[in-house]
Structure formats: structure tokens, C-alpha cells
N, C-alpha and C. Protein backbone atom coordinates (compact mmCIF):
# COMPACT_ATOMS: atom_id res chain seq x y z
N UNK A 1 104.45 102.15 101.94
CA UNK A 1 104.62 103.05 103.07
C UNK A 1 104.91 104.45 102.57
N UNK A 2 104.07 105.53 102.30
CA UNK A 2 104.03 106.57 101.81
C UNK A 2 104.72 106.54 100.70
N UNK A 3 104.79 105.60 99.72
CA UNK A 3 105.83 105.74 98.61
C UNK A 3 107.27 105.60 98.99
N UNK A 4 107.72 105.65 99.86
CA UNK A 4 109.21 105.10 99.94
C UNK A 4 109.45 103.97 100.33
N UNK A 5 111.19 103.82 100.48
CA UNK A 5 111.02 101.96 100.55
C UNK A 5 110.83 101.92 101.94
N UNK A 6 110.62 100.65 102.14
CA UNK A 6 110.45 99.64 103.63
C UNK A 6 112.04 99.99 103.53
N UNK A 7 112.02 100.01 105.46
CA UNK A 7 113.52 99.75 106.09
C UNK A 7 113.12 98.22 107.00
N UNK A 8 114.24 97.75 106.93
CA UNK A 8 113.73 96.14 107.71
C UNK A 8 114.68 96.62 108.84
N UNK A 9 113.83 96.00 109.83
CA UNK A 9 114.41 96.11 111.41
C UNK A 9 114.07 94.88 112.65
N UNK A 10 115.26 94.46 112.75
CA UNK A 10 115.28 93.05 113.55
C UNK A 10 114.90 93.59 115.20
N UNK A 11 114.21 93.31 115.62
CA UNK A 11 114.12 93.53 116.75
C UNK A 11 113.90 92.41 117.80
N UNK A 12 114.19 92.21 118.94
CA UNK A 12 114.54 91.29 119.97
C UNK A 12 113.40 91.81 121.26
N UNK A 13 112.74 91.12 121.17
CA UNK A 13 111.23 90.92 122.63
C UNK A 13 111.23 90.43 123.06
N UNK A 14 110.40 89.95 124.73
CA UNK A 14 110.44 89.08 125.92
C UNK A 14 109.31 88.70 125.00
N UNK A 15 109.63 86.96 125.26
CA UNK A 15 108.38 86.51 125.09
C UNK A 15 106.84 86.69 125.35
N UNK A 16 107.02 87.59 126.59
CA UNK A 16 105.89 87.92 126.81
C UNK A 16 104.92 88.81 126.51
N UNK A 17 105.96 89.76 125.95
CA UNK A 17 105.28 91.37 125.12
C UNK A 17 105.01 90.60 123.79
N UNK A 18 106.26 89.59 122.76
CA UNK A 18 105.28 89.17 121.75
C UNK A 18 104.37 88.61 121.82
N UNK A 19 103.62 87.61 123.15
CA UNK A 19 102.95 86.93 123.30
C UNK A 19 101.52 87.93 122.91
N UNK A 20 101.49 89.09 123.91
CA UNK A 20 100.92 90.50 123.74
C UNK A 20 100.53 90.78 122.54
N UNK A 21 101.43 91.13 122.12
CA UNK A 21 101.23 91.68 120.80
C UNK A 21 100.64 90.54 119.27
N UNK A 22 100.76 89.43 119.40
CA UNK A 22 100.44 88.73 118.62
C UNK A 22 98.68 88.19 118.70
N UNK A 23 98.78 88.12 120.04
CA UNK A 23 97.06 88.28 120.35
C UNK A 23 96.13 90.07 120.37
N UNK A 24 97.04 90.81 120.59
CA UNK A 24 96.23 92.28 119.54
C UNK A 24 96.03 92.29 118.36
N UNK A 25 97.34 91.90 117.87
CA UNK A 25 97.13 92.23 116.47
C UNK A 25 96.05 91.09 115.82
N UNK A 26 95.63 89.48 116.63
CA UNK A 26 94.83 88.50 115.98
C UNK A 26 93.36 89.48 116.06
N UNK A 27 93.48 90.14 117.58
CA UNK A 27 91.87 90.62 117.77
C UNK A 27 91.65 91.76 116.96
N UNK A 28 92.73 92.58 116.32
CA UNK A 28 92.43 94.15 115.92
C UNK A 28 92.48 93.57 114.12
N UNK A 29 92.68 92.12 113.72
CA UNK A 29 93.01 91.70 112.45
C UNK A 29 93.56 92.42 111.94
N UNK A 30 94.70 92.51 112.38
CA UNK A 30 96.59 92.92 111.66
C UNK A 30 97.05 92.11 111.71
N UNK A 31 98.56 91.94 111.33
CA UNK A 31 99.64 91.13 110.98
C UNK A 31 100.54 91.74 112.30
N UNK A 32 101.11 90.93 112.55
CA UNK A 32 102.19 91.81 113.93
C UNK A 32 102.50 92.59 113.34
N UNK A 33 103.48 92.45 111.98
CA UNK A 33 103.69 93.75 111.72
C UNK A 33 103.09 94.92 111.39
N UNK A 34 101.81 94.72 111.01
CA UNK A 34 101.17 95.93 110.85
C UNK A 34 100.56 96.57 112.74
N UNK A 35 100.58 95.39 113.21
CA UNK A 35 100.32 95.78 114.56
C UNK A 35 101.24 96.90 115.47
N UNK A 36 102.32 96.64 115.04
CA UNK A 36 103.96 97.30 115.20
C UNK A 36 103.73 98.76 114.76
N UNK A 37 103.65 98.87 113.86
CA UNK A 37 103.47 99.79 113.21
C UNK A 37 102.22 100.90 113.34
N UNK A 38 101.46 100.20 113.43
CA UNK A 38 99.55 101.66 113.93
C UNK A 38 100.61 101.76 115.34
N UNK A 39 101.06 100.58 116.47
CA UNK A 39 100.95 101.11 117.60
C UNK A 39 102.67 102.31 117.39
N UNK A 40 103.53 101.62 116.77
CA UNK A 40 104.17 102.98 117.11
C UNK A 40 104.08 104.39 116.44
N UNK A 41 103.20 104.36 115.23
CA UNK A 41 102.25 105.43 114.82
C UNK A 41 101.81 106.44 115.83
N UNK A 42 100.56 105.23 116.76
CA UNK A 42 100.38 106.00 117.74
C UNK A 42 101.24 106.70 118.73
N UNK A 43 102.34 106.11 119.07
CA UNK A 43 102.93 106.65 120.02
C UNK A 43 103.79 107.77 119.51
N UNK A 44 104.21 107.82 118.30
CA UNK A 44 104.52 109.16 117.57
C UNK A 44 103.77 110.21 117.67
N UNK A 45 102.38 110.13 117.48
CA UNK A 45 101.29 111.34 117.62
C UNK A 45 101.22 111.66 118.65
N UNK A 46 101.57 110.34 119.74
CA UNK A 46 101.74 111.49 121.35
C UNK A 46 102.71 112.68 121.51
N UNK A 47 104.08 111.29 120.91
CA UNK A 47 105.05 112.42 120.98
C UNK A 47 105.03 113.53 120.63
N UNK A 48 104.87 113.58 119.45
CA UNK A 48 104.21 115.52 118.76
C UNK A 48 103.59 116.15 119.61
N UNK A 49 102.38 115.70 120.31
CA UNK A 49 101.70 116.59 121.19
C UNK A 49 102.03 116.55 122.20
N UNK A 50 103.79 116.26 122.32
CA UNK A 50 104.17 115.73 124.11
C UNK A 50 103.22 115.33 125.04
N UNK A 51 102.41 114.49 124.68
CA UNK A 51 101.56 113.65 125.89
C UNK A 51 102.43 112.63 125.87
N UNK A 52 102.76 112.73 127.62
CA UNK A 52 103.64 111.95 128.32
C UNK A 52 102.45 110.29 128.26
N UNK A 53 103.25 109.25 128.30
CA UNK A 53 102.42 107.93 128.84
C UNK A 53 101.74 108.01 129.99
N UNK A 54 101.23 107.44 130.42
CA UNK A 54 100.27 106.93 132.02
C UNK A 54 101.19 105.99 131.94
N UNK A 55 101.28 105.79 133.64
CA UNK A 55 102.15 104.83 133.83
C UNK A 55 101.44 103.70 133.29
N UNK A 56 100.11 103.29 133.18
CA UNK A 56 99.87 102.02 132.89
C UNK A 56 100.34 101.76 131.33
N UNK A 57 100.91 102.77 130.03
CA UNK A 57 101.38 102.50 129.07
C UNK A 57 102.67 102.22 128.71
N UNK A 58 103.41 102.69 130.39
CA UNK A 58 104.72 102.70 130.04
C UNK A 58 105.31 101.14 130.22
């Protein structure tokens, strides 16, 4: 990860968002965790350009 270390982070989900997310990441062939990661990537690059969500992302 850019040359520095991994931080490990436990995080706690409704079954139903991992359910979500475990079938993206099978179709986009990632690992959840790498799935985790592009998507909150992405949502960082919004933030920079303050593009607010659509409600359908929120």
C-alpha cells in the first residue's frame, strides 16, 4: 500500500451490506478486501472534489 505498512481495522456490518459487498467484489474479481478499499478510494476522490452522494449512494 504505497510503501507503508497496512493498518488492520475490525469493522462490524449488517449482514446484508456484507452480503453486498461479497457478491461485488466476486463479480468485479477482488477480495472483499480489496473491494473495501477501490470502493472507499472512490469515495475519497469524491470527497476532494466535494461531490456530495445521490441519495441512491447514500
Amino acid at each position: 500500500m504505497d510503501g507503508k505498512r497496512e493498518v488492520r481495522y475490525s469493522l462490524r456490518l449488517p449482514p446484508d451490506v456484507h452480503e453486498r459487498l461479497v457478491e461485488l467484489a466476486r463479480r468485479e474479481g477482488r477480495s472483499l478486501n480489496q473491494q473495501l478499499v477501490h470502493i472507499l478510494r472512490q469515495g475519497l476522490r469524491r470527497a476532494d472534489r466535494r461531490e456530495p452522494l445521490s441519495r441512491a449512494e447514500q
